[in-house]
Protein backbone atom coordinates (compact mmCIF):
# COMPACT_ATOMS: atom_id res chain seq x y z
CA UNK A 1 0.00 0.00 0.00
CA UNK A 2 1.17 3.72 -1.01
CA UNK A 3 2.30 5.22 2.37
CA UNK A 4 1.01 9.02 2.18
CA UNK A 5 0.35 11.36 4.91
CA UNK A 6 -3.57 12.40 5.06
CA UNK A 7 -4.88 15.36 6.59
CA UNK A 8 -8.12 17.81 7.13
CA UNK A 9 -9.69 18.16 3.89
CA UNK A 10 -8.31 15.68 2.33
CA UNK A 11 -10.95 14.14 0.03
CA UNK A 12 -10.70 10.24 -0.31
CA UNK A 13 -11.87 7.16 -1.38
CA UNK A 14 -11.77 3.69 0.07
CA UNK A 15 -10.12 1.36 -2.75
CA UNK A 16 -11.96 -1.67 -1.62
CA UNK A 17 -15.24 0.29 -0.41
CA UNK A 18 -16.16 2.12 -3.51
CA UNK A 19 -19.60 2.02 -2.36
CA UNK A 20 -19.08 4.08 0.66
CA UNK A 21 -18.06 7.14 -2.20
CA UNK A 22 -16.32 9.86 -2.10
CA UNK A 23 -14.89 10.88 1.96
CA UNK A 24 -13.70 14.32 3.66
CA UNK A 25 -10.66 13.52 6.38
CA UNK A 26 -12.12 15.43 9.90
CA UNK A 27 -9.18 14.19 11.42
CA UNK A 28 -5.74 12.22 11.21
CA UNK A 29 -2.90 11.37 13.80
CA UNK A 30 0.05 9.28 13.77
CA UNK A 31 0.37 5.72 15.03
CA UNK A 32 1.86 2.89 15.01
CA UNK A 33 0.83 -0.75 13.40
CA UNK A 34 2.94 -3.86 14.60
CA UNK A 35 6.08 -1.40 14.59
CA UNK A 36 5.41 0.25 11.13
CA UNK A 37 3.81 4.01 11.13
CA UNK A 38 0.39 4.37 10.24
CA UNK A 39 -2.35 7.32 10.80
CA UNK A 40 -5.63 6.32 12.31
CA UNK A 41 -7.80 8.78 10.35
CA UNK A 42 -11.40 10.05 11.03
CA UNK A 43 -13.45 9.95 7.58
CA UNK A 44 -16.83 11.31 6.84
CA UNK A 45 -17.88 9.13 3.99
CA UNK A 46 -21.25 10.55 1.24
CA UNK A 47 -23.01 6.83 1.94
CA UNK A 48 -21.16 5.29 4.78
CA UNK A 49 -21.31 8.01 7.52
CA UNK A 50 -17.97 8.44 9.62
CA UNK A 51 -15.77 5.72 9.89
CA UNK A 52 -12.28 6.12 11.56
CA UNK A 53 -9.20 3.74 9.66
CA UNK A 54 -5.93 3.00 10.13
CA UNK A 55 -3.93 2.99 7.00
CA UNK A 56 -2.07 -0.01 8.04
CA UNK A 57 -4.84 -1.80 6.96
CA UNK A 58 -7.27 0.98 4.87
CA UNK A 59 -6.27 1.72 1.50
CA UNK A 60 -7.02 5.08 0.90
CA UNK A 61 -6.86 6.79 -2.22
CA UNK A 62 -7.13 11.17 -3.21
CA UNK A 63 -10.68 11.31 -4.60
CA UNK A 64 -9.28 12.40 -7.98
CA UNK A 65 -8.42 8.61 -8.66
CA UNK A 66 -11.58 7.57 -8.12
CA UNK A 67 -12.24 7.31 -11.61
CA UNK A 68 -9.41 4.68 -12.58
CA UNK A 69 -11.17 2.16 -9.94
């Protein structure tokens, strides 16, 4: 997975949740997955509500590449 550093207002999409659409980032801090650094971001999804992910595990992707999924 791409690492990439996501922050308020970041608009993104869920590679395997395309569903959920298109997501604004209301919050993101640094962690720490099984020793590798991570951010456990706070997302406010169009058709999923607010979900908070850890991008250890999330694939995120900017909005704009929503089209090429």
């Amino acid at each position: 997975m791409p690492t990439r550093e996501w922050s308020f207002g970041d608009k993104v999409v869920h590679a395997q949740k395309p569903e959920w659409g298109v997501g604004l980032v209301t919050g993101a801090s640094g962690t720490t997955h099984e020793g590798q650094p991570c951010q456990r971001v706070v997302v406010r999804f169009e058709r999923a509500g607010v979900k908070t992910l850890s991008t250890a595990i999330a694939d995120l992707r900017p909005a704009a590449d929503a089209a090429e999924m």
